[in-house]
Every structure is written in C-alpha cells, then in structure tokens.
C-alpha atoms as a PDB file:
ATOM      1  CA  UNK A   1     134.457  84.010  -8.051  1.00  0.00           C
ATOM      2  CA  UNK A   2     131.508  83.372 -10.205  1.00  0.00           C
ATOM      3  CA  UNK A   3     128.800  85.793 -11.802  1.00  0.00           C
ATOM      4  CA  UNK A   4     125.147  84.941 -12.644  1.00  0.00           C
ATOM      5  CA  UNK A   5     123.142  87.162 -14.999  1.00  0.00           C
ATOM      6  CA  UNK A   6     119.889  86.896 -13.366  1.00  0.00           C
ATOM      7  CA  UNK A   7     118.070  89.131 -16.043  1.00  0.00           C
ATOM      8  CA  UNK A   8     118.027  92.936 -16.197  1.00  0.00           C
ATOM      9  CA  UNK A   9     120.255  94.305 -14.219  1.00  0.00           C
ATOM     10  CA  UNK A  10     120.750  91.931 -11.578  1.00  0.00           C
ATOM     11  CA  UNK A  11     123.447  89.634 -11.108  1.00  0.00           C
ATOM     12  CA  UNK A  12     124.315  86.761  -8.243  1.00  0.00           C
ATOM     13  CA  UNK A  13     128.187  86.933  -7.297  1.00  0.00           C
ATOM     14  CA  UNK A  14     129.585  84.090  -5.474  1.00  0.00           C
ATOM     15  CA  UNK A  15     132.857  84.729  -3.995  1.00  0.00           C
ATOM     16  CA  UNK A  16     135.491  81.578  -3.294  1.00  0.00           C
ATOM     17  CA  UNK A  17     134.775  81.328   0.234  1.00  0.00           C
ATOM     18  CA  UNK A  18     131.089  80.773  -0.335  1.00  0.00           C
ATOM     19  CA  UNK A  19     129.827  84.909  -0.030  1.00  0.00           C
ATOM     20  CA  UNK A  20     126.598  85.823  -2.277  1.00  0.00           C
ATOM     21  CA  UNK A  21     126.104  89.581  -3.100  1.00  0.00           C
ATOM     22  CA  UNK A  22     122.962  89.845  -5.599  1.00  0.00           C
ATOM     23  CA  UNK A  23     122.443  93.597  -7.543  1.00  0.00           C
ATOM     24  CA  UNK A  24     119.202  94.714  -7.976  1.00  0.00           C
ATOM     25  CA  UNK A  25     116.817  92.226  -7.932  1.00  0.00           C
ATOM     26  CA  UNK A  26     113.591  92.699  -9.773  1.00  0.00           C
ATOM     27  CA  UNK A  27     110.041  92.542  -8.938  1.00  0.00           C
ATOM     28  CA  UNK A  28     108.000  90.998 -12.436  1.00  0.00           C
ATOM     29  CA  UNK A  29     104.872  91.880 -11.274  1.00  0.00           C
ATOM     30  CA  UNK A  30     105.716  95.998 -11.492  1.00  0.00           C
ATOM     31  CA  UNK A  31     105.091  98.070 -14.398  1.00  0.00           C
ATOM     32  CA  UNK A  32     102.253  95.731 -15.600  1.00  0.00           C
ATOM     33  CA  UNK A  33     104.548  92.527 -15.849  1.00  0.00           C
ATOM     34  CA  UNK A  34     107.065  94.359 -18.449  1.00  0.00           C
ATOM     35  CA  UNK A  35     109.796  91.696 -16.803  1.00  0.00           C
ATOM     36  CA  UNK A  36     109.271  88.063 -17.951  1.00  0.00           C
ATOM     37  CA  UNK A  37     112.490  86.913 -15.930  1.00  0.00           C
ATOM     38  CA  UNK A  38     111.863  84.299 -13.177  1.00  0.00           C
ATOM     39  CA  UNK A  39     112.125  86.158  -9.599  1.00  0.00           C
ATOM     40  CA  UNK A  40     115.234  86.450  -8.279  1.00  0.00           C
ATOM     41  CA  UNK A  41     115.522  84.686  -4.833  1.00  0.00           C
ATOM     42  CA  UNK A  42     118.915  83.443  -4.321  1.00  0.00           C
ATOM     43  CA  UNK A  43     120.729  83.272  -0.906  1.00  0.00           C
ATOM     44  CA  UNK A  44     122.423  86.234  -0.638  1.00  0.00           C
ATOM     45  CA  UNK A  45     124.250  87.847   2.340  1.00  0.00           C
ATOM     46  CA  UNK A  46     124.518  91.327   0.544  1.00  0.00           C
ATOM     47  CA  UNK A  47     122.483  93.059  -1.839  1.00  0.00           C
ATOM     48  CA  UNK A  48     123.320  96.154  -3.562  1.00  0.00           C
ATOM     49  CA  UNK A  49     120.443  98.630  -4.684  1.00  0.00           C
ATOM     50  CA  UNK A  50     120.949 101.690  -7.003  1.00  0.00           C
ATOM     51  CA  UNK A  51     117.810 102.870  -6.927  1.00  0.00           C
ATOM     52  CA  UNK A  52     114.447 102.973  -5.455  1.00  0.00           C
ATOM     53  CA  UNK A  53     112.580 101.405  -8.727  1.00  0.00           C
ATOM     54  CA  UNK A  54     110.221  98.236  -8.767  1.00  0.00           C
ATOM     55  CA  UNK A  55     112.601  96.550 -11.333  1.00  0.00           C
ATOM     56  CA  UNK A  56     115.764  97.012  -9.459  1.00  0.00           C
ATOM     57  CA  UNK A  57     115.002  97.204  -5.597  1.00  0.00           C
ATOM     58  CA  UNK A  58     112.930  93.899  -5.227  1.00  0.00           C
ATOM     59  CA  UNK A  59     115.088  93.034  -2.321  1.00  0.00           C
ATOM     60  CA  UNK A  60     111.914  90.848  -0.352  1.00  0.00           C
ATOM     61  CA  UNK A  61     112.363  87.896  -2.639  1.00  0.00           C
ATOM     62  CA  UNK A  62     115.832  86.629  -1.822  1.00  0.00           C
ATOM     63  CA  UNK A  63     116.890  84.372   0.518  1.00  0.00           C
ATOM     64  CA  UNK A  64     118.715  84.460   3.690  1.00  0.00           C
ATOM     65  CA  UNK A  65     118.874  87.769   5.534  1.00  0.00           C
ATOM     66  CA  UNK A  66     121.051  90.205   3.232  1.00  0.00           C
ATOM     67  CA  UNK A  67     122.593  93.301   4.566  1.00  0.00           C
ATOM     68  CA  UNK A  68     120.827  95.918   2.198  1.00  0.00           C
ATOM     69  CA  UNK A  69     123.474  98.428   0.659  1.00  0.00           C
ATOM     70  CA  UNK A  70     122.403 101.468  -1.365  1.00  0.00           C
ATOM     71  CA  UNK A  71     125.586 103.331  -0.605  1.00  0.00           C
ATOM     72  CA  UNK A  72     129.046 102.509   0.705  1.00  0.00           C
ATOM     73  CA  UNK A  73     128.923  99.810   3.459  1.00  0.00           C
ATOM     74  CA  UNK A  74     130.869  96.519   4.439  1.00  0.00           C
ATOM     75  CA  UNK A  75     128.879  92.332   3.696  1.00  0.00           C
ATOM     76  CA  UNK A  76     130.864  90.009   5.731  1.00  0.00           C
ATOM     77  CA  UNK A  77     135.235  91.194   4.678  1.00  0.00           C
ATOM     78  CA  UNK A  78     133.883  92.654   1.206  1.00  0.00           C
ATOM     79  CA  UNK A  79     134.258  96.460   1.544  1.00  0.00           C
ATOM     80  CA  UNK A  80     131.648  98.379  -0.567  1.00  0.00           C
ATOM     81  CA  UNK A  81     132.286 101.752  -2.440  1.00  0.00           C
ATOM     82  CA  UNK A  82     129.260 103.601  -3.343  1.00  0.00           C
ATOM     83  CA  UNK A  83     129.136 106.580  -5.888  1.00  0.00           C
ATOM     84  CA  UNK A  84     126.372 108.913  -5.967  1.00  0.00           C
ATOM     85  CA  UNK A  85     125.650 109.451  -9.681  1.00  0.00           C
ATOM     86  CA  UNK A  86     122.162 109.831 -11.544  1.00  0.00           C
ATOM     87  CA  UNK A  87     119.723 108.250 -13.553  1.00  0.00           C
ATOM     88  CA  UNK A  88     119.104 110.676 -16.114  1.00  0.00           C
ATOM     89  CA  UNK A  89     121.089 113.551 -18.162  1.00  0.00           C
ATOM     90  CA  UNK A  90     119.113 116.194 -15.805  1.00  0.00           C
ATOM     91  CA  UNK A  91     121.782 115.869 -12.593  1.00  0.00           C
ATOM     92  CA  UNK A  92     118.132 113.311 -11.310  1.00  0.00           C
ATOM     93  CA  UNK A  93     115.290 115.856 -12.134  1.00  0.00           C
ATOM     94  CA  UNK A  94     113.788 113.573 -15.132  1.00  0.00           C
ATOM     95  CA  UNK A  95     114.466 110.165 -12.626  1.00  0.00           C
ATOM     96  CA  UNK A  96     116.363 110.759  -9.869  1.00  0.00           C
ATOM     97  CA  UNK A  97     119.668 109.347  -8.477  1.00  0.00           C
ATOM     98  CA  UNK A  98     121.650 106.568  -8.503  1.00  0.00           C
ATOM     99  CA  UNK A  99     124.376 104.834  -7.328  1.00  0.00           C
ATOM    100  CA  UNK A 100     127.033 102.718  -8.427  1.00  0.00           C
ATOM    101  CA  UNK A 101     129.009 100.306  -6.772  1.00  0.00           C
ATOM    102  CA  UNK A 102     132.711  99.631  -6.404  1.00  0.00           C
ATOM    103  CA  UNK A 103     134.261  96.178  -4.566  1.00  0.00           C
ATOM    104  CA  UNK A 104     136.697  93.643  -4.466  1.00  0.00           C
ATOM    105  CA  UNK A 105     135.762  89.980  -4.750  1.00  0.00           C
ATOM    106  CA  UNK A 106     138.468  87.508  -4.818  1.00  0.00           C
ATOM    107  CA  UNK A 107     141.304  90.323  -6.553  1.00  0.00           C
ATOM    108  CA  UNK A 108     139.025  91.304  -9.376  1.00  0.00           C
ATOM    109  CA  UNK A 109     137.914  94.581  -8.948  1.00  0.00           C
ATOM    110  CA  UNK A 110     133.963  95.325 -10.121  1.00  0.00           C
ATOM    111  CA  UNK A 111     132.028  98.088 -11.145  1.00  0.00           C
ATOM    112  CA  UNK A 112     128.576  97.706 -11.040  1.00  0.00           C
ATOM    113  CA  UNK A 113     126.984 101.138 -12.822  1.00  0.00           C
ATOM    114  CA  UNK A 114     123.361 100.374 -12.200  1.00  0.00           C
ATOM    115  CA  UNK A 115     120.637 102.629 -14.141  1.00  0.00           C
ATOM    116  CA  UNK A 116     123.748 105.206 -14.864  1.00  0.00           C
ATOM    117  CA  UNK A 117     121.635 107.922 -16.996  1.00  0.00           C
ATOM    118  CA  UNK A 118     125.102 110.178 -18.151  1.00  0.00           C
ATOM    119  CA  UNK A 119     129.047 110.699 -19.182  1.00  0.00           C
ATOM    120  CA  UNK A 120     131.068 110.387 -16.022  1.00  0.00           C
ATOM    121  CA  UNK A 121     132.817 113.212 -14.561  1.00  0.00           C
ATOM    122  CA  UNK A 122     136.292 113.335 -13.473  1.00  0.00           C
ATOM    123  CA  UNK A 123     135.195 113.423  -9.964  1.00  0.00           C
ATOM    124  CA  UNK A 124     133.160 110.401 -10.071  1.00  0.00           C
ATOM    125  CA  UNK A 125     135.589 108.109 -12.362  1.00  0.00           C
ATOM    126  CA  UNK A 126     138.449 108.881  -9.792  1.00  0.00           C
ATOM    127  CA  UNK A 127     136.141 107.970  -7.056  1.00  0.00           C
ATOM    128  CA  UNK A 128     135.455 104.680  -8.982  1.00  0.00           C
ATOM    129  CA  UNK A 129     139.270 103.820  -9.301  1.00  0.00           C
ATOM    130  CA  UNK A 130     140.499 100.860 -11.254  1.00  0.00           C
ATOM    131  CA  UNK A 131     138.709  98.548 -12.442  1.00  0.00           C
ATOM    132  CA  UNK A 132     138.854  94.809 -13.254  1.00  0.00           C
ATOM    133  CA  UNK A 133     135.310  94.381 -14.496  1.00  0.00           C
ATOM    134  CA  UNK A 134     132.402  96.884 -15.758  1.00  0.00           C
ATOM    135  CA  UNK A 135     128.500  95.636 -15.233  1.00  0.00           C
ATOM    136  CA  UNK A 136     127.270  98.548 -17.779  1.00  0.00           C
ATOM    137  CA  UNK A 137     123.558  98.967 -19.081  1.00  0.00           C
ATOM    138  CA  UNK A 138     123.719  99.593 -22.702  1.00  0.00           C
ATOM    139  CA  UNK A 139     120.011  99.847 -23.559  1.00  0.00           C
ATOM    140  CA  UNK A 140     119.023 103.513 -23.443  1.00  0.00           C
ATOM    141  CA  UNK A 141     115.839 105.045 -22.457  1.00  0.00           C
ATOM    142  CA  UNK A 142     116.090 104.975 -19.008  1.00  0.00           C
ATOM    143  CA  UNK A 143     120.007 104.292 -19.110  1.00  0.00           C
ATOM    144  CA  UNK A 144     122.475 105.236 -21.390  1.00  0.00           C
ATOM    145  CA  UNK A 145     122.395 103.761 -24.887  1.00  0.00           C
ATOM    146  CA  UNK A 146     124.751 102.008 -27.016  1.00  0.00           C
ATOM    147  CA  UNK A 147     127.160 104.564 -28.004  1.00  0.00           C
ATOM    148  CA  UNK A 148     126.852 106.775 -24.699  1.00  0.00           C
ATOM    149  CA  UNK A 149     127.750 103.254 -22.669  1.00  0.00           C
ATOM    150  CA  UNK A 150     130.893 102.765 -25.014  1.00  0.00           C
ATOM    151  CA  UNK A 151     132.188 106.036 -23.931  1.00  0.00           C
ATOM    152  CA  UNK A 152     132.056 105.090 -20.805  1.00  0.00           C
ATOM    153  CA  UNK A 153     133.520 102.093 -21.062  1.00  0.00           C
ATOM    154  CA  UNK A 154     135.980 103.810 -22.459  1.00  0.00           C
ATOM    155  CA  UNK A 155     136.217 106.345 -19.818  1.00  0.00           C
ATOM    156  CA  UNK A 156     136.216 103.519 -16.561  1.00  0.00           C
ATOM    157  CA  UNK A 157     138.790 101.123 -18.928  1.00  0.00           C
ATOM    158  CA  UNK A 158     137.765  97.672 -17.060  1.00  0.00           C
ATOM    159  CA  UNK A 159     139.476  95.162 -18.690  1.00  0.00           C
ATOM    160  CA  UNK A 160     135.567  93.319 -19.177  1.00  0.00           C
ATOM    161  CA  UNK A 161     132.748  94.983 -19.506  1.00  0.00           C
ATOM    162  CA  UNK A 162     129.762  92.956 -19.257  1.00  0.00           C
ATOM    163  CA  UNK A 163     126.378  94.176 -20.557  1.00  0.00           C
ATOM    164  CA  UNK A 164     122.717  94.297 -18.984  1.00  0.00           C
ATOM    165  CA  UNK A 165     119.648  96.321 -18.851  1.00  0.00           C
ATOM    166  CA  UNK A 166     119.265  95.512 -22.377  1.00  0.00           C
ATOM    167  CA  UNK A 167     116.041  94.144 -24.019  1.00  0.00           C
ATOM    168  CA  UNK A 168     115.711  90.562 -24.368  1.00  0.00           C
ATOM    169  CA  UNK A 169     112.536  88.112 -25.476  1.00  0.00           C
ATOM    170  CA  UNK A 170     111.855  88.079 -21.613  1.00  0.00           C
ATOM    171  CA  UNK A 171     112.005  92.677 -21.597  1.00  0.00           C
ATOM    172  CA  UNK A 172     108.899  94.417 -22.803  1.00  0.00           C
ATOM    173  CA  UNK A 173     110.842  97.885 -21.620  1.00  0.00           C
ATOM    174  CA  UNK A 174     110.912 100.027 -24.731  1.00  0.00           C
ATOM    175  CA  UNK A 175     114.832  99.555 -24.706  1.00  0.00           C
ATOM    176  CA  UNK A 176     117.091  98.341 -27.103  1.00  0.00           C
ATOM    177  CA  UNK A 177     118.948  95.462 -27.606  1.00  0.00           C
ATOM    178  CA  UNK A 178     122.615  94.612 -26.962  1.00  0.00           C
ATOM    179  CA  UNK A 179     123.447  94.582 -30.622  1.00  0.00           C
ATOM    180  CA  UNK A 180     124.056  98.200 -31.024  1.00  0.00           C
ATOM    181  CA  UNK A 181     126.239  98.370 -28.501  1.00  0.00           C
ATOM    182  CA  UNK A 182     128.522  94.875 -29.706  1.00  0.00           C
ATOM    183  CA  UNK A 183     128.702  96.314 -33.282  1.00  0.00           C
ATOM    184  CA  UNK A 184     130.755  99.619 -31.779  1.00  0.00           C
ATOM    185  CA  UNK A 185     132.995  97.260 -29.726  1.00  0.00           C
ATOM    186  CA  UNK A 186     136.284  95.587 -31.137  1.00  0.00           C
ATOM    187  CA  UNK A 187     136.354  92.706 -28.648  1.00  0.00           C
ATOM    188  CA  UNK A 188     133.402  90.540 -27.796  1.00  0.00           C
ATOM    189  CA  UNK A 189     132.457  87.021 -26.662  1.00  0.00           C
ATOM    190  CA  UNK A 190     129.292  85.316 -26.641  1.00  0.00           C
ATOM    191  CA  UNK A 191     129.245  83.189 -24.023  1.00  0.00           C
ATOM    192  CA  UNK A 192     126.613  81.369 -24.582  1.00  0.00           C
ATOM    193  CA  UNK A 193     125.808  80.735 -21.057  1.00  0.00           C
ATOM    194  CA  UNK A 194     124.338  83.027 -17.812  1.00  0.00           C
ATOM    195  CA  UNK A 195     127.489  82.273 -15.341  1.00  0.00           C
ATOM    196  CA  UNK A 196     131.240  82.628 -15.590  1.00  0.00           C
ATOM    197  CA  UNK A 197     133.853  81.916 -13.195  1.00  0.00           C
ATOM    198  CA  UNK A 198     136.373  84.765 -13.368  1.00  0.00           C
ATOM    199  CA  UNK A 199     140.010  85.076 -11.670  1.00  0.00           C
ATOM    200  CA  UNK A 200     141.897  87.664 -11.819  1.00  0.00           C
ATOM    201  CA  UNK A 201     145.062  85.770 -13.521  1.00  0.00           C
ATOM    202  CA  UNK A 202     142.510  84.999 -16.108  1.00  0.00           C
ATOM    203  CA  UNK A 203     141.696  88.639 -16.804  1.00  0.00           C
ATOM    204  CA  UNK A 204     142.018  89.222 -20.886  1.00  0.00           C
ATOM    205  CA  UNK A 205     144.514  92.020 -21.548  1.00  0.00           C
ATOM    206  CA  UNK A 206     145.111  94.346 -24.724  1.00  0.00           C
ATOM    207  CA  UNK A 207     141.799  96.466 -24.351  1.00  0.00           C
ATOM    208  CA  UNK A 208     138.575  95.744 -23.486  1.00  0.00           C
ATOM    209  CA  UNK A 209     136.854  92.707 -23.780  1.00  0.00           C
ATOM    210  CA  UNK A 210     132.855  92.545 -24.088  1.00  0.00           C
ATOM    211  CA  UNK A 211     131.420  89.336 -22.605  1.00  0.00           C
ATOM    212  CA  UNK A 212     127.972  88.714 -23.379  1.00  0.00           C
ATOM    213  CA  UNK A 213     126.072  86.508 -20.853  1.00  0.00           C
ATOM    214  CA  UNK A 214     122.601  84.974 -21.608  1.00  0.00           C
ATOM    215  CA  UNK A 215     119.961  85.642 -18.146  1.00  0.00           C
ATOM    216  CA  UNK A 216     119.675  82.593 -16.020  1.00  0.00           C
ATOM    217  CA  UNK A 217     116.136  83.086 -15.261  1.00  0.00           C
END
C-alpha cells in the first residue's frame, strides 16, 4: 500500500488493488484560513472522520462518492474498527469525542488516533489490538503533545509511528512542532518526501521507528 500526508491530519491510503481511504480531510477556509494546505480532493472510496471539526471533517471536497465512516463500518473488503475515545483530558467536556480507527490494508495493520486528547486506557488499547503502524498527533493544544504522544506510542507499540497534527509553515494553529516529539524518540527517519509505499515484510523491527513525512499539499 501507499500513504500520502495530505497536511494535518489527513492522509490518502492506496491499497494494492487500487482502494483509496482518505482521514480527515480539511476545509482551509475554517477558523479564518489557519490551514494553508491545498484542499484535499482525492478519489476516495472511504473516508474516515474522528470528529465533527471544520479542519478534520471536510468530507465535500473529495472525489468519487466515499462511504463516510465515523465509527466502525466496512469500504469495499477493508473492515473498519472504530474506538470511541475523546478529544480532550475532560472524558469530551472541554471538546468533545473522538474516534480512532483500526484496519487492515494489504497485512499492515493501522491505527489512525485522530485528535486523541488523553493516555489510553486498558479498555481502549485492547480494543485497538496490534498494531503495524500508528498515525499519532504530537502537537498539543487540542491533541496530545510531545511527551503525552510518546507514551502512547509506547502504550499502542506499532512498529511505525508516523506523526501529524503538528505545526508546519502551512499551520497557523497555536501547536507545536514535530521536533519535540523526535528529540524524545530513539528511532527516526526523515523521509524527505509526503508518500511511502509500505509492506508488511518491510516493517522495521527492534522498537519503534518514527517516520517523518513532509505534507503533499
């Protein structure tokens, strides 16, 4: 399979036999153009939405005619686990829920966390399984921040954890940037580009490995 780092949160998964699922896709025209990213409007035959907000639910700009997931569902033979977490440390009161999402694309298994706002509890991470490959923010504010999103990394133990939600030149969000979070992990790659093709034979092992993707948009 191959993943795109549109910007944000949102990535564009391609899956071998030609299956696009997008995750929250951005409007740039909400909160008074904070988001400089191009709009996201690939083809997509799923999109997965963890919450409700302009910057993550912008699901009218994409191509095609997507089933819309924001909980557990099925796009085309790709089975979709939601789990019902929140946004904030206040079990949702300061900013409400969230979900993240568990699937299978082509044997790797991926964890998409969303705008996770807390530590994990042994319920959830159970519920979440194994997993292959962790889409964490690391940016705080809204999300967790650098050293909260290393414990739970550490908690979920993917064997990649990828980074977003993270302030770039193209994020006016009063969120950090990925830095922080890169100087508390061992293992890191910059890969210098917004896409990687990833197999699951090709999955580093020995702890986890931080891969940092530049947005495609």
């Amino acid at each position: 399979m191959k993943i795109k780092w549109n910007g944000h949160a949102s990535f564009t998964i391609t899956a071998a036999d030609g299956t696009v699922l997008v995750t929250d896709p951005y409007n740039r025209d909400a909160y008074e153009g904070a988001l400089l990213y191009a709009p996201v409007d690939d083809r997509a035959d799923g999109v997965l939405v963890s919450h409700d907000h302009p910057d993550h639910n912008h699901v009218a700009a994409l191509g095609g005619a997507p089933v819309v997931l924001k909980g557990s569902g099925t796009v085309k033979n790709i089975a979709v686990t939601g789990v019902a977490t929140y946004h904030d440390t206040a079990a949702g009161a300061e900013r409400g829920a969230n979900t993240i999402f568990v699937f299978t694309v082509d044997g790797v298994r991926i964890c998409f966390a969303g705008d996770l706002g807390h530590q994990l509890s042994a319920e959830q991470l159970q519920a979440i399984g194994t997993v292959d490959l962790l889409l964490l923010p690391v940016g705080g504010t809204y999300t967790v921040d650098a050293a909260s999103a290393v414990l739970v990394a550490e908690a979920v133990a993917p064997k990649v954890v990828i980074p977003m939600h993270f302030k770039t030149e193209k994020c006016r969000f009063p969120i950090t940037g990925v830095d922080d979070f890169l100087g508390r992990m061992r293992r890191v790659k910059r890969l210098e580009k917004s896409e990687v093709e990833v197999t699951a034979a090709d999955l580093p092992t020995g702890g986890i490995e931080v891969w940092v993707l530049h947005h495609a948009r």
